[in-house]
N, C-alpha and C. Protein backbone atom coordinates (compact mmCIF):
# COMPACT_ATOMS: atom_id res chain seq x y z
N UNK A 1 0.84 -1.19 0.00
CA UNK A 1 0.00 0.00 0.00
C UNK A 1 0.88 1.25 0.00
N UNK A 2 0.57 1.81 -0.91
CA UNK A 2 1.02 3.53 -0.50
C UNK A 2 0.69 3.92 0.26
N UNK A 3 1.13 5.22 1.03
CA UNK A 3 0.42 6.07 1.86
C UNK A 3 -0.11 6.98 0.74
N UNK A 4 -1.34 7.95 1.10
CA UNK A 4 -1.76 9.01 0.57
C UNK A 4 -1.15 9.91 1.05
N UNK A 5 -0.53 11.08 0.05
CA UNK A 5 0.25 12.16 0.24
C UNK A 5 -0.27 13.27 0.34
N UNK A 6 -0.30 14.46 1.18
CA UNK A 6 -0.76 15.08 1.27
C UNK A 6 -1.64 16.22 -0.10
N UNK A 7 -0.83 15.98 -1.05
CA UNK A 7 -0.96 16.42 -2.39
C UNK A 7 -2.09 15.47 -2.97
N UNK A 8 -1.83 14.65 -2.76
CA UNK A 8 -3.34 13.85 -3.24
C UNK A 8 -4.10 13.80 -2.59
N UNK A 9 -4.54 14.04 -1.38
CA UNK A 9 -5.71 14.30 -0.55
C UNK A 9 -6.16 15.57 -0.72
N UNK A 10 -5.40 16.69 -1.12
CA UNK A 10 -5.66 18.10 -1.46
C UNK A 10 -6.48 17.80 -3.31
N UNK A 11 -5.84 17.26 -3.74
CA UNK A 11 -6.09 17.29 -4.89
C UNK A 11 -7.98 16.46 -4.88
N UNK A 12 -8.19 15.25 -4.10
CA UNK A 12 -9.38 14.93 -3.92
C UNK A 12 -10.20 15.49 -3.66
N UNK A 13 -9.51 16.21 -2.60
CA UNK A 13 -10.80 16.78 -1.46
C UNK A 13 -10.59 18.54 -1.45
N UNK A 14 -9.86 19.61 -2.50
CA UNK A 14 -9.32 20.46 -2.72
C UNK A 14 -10.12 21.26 -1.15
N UNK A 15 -11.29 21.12 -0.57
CA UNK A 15 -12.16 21.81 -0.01
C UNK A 15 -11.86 21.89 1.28
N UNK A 16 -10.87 20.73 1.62
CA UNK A 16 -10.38 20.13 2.98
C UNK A 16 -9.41 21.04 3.38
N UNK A 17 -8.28 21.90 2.14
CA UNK A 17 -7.69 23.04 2.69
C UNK A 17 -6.61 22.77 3.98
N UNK A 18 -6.81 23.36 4.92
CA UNK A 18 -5.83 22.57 6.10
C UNK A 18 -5.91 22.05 6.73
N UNK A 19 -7.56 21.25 6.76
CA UNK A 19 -7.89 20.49 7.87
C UNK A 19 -7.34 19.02 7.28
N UNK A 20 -6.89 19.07 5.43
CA UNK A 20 -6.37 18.06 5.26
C UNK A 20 -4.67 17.67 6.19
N UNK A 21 -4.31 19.05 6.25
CA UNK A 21 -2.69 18.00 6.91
C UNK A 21 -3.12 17.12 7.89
N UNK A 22 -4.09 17.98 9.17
CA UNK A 22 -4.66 17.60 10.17
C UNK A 22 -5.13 16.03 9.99
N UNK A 23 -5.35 15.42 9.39
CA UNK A 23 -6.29 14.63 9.23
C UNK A 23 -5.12 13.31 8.54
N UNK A 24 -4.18 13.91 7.42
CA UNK A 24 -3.36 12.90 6.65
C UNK A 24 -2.80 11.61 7.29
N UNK A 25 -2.03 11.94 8.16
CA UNK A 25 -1.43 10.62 8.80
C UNK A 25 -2.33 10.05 9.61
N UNK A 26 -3.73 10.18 10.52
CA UNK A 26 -4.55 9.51 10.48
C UNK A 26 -5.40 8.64 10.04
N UNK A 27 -5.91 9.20 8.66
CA UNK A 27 -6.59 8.73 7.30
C UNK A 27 -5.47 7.78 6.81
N UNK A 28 -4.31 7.90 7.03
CA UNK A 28 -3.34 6.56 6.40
C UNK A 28 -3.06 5.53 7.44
N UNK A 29 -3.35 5.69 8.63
CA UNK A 29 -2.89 4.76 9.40
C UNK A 29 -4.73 4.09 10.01
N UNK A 30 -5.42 4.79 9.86
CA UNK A 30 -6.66 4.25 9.72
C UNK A 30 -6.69 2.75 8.33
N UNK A 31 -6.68 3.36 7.53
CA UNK A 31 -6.36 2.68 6.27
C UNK A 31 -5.63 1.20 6.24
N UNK A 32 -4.56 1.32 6.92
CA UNK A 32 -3.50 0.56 7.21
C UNK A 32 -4.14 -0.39 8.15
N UNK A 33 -4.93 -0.04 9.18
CA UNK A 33 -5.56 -1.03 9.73
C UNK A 33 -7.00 -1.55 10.04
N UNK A 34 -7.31 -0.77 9.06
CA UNK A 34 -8.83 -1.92 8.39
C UNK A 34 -8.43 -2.25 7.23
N UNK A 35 -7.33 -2.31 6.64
CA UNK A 35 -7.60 -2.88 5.32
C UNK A 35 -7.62 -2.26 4.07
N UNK A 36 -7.89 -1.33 4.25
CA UNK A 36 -8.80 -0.33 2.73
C UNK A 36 -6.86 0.41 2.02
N UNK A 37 -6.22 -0.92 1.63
CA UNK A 37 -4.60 -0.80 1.01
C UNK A 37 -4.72 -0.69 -0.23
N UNK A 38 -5.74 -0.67 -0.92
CA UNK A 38 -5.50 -0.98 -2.49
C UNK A 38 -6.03 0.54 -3.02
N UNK A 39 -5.17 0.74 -4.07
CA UNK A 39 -5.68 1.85 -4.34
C UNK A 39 -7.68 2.28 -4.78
N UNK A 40 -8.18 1.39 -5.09
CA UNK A 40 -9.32 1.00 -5.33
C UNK A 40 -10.30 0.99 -4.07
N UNK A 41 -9.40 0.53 -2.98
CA UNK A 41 -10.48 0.58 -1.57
C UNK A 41 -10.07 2.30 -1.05
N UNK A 42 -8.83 2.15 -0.98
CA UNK A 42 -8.72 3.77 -0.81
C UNK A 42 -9.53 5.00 -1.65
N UNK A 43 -9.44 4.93 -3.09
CA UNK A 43 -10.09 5.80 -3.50
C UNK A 43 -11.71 5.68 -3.45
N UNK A 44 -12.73 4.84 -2.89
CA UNK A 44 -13.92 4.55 -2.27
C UNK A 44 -13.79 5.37 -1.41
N UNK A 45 -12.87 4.58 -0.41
CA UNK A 45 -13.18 5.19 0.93
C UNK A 45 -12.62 6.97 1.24
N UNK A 46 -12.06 7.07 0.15
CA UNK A 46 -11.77 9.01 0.35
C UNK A 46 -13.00 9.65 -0.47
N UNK A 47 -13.48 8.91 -1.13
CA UNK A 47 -14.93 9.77 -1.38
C UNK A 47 -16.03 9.64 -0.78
N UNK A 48 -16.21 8.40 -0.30
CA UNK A 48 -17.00 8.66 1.33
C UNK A 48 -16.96 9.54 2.00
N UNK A 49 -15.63 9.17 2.24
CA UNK A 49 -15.25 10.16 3.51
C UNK A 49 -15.63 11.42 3.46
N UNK A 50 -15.05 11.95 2.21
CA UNK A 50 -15.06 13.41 1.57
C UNK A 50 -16.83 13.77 1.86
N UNK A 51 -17.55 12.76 0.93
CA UNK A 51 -18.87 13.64 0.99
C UNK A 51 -19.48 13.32 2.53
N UNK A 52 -19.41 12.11 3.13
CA UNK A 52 -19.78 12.12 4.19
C UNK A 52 -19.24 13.12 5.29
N UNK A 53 -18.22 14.03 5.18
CA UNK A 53 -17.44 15.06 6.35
C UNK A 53 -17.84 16.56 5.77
N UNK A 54 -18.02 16.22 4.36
CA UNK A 54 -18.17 17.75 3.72
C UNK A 54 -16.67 18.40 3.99
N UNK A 55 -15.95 17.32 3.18
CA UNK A 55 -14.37 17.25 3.20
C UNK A 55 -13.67 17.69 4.20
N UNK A 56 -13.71 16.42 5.12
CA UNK A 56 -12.86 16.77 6.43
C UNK A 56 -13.61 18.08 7.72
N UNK A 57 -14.34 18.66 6.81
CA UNK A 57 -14.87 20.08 7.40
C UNK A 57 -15.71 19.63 8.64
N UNK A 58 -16.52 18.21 8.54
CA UNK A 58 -17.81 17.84 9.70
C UNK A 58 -17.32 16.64 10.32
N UNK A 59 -17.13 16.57 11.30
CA UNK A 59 -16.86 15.55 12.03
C UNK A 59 -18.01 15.24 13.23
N UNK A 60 -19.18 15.75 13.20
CA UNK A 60 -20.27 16.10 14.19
C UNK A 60 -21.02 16.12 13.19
N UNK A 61 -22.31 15.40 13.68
CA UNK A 61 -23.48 15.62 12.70
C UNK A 61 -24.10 16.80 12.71
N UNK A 62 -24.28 17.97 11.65
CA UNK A 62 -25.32 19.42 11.76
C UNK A 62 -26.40 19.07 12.93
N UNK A 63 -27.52 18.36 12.47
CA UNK A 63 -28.34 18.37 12.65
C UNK A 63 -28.49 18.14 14.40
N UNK A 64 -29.18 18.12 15.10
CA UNK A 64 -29.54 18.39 16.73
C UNK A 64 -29.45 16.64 17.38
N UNK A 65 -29.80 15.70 16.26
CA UNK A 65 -29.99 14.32 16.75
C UNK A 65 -31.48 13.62 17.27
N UNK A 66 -32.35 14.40 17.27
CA UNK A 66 -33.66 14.53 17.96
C UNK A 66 -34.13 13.57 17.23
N UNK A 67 -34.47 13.54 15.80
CA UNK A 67 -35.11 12.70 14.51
C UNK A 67 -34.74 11.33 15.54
N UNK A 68 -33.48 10.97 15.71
CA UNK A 68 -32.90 9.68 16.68
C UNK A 68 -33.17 8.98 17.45
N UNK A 69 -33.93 9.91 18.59
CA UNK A 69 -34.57 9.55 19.68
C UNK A 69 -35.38 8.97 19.51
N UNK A 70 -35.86 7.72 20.85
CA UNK A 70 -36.39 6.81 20.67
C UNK A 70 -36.32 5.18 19.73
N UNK A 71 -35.25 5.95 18.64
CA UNK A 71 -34.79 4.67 17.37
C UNK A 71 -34.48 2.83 18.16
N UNK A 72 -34.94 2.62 18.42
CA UNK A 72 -34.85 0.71 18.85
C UNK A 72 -33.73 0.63 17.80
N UNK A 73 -33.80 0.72 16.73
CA UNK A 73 -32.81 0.22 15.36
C UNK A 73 -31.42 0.40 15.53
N UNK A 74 -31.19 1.87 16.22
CA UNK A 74 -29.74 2.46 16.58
C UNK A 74 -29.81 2.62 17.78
N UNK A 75 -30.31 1.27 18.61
CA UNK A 75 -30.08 1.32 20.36
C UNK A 75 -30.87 2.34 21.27
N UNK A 76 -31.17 3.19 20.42
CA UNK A 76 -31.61 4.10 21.35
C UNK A 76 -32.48 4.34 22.16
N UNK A 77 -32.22 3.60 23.85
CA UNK A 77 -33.38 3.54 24.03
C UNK A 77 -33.58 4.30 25.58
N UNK A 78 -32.73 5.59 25.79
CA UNK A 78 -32.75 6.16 27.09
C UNK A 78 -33.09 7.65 26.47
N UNK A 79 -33.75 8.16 27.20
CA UNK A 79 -34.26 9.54 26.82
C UNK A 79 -32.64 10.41 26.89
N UNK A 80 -32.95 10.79 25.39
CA UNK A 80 -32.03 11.77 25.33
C UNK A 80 -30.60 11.36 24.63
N UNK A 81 -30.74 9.99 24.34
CA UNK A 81 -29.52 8.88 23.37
C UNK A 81 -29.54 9.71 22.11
N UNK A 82 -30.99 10.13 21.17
CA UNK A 82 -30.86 10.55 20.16
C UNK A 82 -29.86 11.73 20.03
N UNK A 83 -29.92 12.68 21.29
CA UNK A 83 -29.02 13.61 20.49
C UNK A 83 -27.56 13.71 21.08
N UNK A 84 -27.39 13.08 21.91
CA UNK A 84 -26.04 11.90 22.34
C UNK A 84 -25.46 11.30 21.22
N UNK A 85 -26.14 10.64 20.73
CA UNK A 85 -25.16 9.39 19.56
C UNK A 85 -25.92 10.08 18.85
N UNK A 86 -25.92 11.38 18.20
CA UNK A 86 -26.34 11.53 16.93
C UNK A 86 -24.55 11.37 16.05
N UNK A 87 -24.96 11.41 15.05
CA UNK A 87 -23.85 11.04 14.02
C UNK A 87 -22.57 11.36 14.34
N UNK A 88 -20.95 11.33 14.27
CA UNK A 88 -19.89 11.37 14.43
C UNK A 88 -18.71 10.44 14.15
N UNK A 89 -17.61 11.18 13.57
CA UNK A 89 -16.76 10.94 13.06
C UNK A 89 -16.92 11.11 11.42
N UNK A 90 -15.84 10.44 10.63
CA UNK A 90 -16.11 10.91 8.97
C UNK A 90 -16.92 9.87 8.45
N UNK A 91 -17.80 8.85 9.28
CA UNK A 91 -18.63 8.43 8.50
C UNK A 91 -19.76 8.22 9.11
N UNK A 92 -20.02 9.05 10.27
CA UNK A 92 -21.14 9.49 10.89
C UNK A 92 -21.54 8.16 11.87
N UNK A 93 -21.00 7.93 12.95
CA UNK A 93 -21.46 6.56 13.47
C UNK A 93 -22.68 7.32 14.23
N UNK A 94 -23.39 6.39 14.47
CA UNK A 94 -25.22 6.87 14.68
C UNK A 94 -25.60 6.18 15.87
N UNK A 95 -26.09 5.90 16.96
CA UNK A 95 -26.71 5.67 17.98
C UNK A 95 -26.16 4.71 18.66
N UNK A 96 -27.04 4.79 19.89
CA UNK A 96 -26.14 4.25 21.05
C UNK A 96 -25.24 2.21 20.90
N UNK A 97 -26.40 1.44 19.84
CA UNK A 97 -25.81 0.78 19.95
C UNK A 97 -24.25 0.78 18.92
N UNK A 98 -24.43 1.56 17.91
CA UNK A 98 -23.07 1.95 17.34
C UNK A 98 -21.94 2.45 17.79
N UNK A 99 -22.82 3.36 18.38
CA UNK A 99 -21.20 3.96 19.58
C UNK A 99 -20.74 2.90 20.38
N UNK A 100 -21.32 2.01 21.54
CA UNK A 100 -21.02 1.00 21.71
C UNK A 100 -20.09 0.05 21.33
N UNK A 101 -20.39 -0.63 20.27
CA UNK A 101 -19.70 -1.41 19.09
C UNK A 101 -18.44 -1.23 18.59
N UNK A 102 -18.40 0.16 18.42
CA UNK A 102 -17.45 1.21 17.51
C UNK A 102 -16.77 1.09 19.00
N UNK A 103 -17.04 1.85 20.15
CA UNK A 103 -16.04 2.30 21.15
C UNK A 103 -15.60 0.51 22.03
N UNK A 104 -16.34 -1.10 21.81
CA UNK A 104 -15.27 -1.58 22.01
C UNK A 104 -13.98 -2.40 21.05
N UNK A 105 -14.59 -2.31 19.54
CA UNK A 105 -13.61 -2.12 18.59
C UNK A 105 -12.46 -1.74 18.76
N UNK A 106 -12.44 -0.67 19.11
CA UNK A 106 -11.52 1.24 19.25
C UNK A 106 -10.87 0.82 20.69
N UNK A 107 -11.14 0.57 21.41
CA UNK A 107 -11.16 0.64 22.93
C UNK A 107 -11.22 1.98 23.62
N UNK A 108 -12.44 2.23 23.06
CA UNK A 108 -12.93 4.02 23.83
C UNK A 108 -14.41 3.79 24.43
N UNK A 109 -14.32 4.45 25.29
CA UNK A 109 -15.67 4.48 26.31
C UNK A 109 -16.54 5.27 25.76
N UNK A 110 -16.69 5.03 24.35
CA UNK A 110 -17.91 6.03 23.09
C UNK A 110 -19.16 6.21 24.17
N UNK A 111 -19.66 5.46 25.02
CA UNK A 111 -21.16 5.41 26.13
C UNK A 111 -21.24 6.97 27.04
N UNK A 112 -19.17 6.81 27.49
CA UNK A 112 -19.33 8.12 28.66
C UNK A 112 -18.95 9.15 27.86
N UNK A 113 -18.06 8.96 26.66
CA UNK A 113 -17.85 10.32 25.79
C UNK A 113 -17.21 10.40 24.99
N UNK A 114 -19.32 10.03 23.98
CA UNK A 114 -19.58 10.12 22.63
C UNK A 114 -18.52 11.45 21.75
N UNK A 115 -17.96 12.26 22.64
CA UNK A 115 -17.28 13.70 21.61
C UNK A 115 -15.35 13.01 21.62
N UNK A 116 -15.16 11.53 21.66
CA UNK A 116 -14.17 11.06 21.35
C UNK A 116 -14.52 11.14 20.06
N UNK A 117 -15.21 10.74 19.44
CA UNK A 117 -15.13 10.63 17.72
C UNK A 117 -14.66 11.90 16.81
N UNK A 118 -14.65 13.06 17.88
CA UNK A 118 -14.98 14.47 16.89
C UNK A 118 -13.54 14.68 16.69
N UNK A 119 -12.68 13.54 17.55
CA UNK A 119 -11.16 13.77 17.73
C UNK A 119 -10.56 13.36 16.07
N UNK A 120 -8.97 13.88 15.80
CA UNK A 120 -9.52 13.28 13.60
C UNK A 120 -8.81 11.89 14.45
N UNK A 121 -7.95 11.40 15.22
CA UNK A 121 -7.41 10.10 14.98
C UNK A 121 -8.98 9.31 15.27
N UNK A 122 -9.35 9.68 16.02
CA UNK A 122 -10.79 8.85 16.18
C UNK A 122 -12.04 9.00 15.28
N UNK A 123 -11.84 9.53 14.61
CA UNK A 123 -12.82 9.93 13.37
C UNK A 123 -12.24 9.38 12.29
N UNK A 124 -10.88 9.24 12.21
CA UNK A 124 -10.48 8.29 10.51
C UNK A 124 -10.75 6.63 11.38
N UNK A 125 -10.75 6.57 13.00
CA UNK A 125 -10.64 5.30 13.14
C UNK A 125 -11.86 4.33 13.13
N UNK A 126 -12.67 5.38 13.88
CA UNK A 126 -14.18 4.95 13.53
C UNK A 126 -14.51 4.58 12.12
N UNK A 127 -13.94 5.08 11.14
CA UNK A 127 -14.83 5.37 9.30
C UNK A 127 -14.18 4.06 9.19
N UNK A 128 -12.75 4.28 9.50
CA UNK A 128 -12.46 2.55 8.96
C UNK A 128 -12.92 1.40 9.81
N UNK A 129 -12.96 1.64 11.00
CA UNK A 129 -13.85 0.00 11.64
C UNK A 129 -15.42 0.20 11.16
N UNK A 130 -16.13 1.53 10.69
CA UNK A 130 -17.30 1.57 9.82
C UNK A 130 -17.05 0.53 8.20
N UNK A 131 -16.34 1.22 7.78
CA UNK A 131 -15.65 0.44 6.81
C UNK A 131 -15.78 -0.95 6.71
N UNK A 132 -14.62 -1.45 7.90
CA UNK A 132 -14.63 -2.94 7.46
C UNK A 132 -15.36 -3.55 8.15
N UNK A 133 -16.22 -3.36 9.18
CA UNK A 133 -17.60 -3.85 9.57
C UNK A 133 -18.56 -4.07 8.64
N UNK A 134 -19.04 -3.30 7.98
CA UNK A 134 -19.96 -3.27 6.84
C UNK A 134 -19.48 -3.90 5.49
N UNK A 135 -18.15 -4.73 5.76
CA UNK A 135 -17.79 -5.40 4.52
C UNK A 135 -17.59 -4.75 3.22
N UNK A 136 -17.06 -2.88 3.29
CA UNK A 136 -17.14 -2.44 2.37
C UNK A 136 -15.41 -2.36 1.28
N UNK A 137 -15.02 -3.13 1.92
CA UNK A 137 -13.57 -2.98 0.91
C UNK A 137 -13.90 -4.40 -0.24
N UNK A 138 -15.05 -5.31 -0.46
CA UNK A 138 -15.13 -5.93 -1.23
C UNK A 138 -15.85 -5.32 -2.04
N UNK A 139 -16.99 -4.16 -1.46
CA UNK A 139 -17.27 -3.54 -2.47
C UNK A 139 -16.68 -2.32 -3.45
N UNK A 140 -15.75 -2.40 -2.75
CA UNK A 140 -15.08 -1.31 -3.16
C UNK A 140 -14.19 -1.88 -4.49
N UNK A 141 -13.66 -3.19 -4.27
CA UNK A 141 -12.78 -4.13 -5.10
C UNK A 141 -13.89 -4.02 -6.46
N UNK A 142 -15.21 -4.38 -6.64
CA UNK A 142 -16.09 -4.35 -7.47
C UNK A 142 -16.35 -3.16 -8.25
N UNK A 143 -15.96 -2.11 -7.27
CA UNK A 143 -16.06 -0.83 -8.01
C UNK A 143 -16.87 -0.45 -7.72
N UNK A 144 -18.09 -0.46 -7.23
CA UNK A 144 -19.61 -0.38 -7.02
C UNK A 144 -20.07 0.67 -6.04
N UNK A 145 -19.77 1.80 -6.43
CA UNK A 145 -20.10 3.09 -5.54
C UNK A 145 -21.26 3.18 -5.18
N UNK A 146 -22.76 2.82 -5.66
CA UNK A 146 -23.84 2.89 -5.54
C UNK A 146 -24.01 2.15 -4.43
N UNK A 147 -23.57 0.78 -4.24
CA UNK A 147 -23.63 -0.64 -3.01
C UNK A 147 -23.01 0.29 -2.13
N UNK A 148 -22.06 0.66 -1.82
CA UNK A 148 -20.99 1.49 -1.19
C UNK A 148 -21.85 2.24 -0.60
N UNK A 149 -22.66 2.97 -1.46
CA UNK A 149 -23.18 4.52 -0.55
C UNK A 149 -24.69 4.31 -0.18
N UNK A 150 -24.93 3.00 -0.70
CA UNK A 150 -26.26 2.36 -0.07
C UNK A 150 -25.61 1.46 1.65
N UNK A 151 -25.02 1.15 1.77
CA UNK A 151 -24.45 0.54 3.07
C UNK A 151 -23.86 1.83 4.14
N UNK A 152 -23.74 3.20 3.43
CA UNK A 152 -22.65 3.89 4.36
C UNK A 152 -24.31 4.58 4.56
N UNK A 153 -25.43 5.04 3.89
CA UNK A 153 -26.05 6.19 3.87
C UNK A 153 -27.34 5.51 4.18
N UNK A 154 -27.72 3.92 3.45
CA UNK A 154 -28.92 3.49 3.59
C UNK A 154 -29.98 4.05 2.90
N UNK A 155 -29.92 4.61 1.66
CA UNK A 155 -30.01 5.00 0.41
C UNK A 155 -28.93 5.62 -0.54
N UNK A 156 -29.43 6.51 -1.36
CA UNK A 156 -28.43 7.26 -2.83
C UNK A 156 -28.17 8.29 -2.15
N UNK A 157 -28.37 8.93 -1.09
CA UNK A 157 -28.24 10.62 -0.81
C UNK A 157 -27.17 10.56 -1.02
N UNK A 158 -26.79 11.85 -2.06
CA UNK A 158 -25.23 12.09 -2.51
C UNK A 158 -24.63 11.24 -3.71
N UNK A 159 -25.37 10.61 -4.43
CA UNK A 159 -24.42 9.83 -5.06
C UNK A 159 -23.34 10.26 -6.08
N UNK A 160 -24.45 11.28 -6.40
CA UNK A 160 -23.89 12.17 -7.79
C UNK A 160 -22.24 12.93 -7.44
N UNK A 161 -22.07 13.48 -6.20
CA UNK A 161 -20.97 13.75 -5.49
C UNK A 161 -20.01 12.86 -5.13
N UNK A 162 -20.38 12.19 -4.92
CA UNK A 162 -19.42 10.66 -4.40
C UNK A 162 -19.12 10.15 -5.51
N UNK A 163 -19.82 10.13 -6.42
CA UNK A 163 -19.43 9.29 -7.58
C UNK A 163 -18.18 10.01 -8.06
N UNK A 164 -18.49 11.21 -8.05
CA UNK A 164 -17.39 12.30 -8.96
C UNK A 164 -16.22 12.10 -7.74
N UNK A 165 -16.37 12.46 -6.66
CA UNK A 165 -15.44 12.18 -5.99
C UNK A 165 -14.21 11.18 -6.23
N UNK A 166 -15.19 10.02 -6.05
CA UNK A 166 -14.53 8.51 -6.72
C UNK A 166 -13.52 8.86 -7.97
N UNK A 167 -14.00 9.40 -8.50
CA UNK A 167 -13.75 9.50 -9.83
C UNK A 167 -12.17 10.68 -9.91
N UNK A 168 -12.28 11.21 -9.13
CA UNK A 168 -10.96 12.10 -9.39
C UNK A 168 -10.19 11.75 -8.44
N UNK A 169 -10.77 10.81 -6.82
CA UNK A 169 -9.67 9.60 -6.29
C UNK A 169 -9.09 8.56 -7.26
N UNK A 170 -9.66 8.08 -8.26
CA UNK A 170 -8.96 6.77 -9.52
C UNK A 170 -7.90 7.76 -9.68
N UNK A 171 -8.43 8.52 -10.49
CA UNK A 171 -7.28 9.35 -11.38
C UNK A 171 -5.70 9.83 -10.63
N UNK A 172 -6.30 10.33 -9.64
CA UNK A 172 -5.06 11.11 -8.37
C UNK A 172 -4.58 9.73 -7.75
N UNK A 173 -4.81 8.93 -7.21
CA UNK A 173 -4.17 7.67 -7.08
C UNK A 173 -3.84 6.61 -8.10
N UNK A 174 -3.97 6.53 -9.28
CA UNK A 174 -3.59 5.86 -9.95
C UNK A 174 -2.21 5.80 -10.68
């Protein structure tokens, strides 16, 4: 595996600016240990990333987390989980039983404090145990951005972005 150079993460994600240095040797050593070595899983997973952070820029979900509350689906089942485990890190991990999961993966206490993820080593580390939890470096091998952003998003939102994304990760890593 290569590492990604700072020049090619600028060049992907031009929008990321300086939060890319911030972020570089994380995003490669994330990489390094879920797996995502091939230039093909890498350039997937930097256009994820990209549209899912709004390039490096969101590491916290906008939104308040409220929609969340109450969710059985994403654990949530103590008043006030929804806007606790609302989304975080660069691929948005989502409710209490994710944080969970994710923090004993990680070995972080995600339960007492969910604002470890907003950290970047814990935000490239989360995306990649998101990553290879969800079995997405085989889809990535396939090429199949649509499968990809149906497993990260649970529909198309964004595809049109991600796709292009994808698309100027081939080129810049190739």
């Amino acid at each position: 595996m290569s590492a990604v150079t700072l020049a090619q993460l600028l060049a992907i994600l031009p929008n990321a600016r300086a939060r890319a240095a911030a972020f570089l040797a994380p995003l490669n050593a994330a990489m390094v240990e879920f797996g995502i070595t091939t230039p093909a899983r890498q350039a997937s997973f930097l256009a994820q990333v990209g549209h899912e952070s709004g390039s490096l820029v969101y590491v916290r979900e906008l939104a308040s987390g409220k929609a969340y509350e109450g969710r059985a689906d994403l654990g949530n089942t103590q008043a006030g989980d929804g806007v606790r485990f609302k989304g975080r890190g660069l691929l948005q991990v989502t409710g209490r039983a994710n944080y969970a999961a994710c923090g004993k993966a990680l070995g972080l206490d995600l339960l007492a404090q969910p604002e470890l993820l907003e950290q970047a080593i814990n935000a490239c580390r989360s995306a990649g145990w998101f990553w290879q939890t969800k079995g997405l470096n085989a889809l990535a091998d396939a090429g199949d951005q649509v499968k990809v952003t149906r497993r990260i998003n649970g529909g198309t939102n964004g595809l049109a972005e991600r796709q292009a994304l994808f698309a100027v990760a081939q080129r810049v890593l190739a």
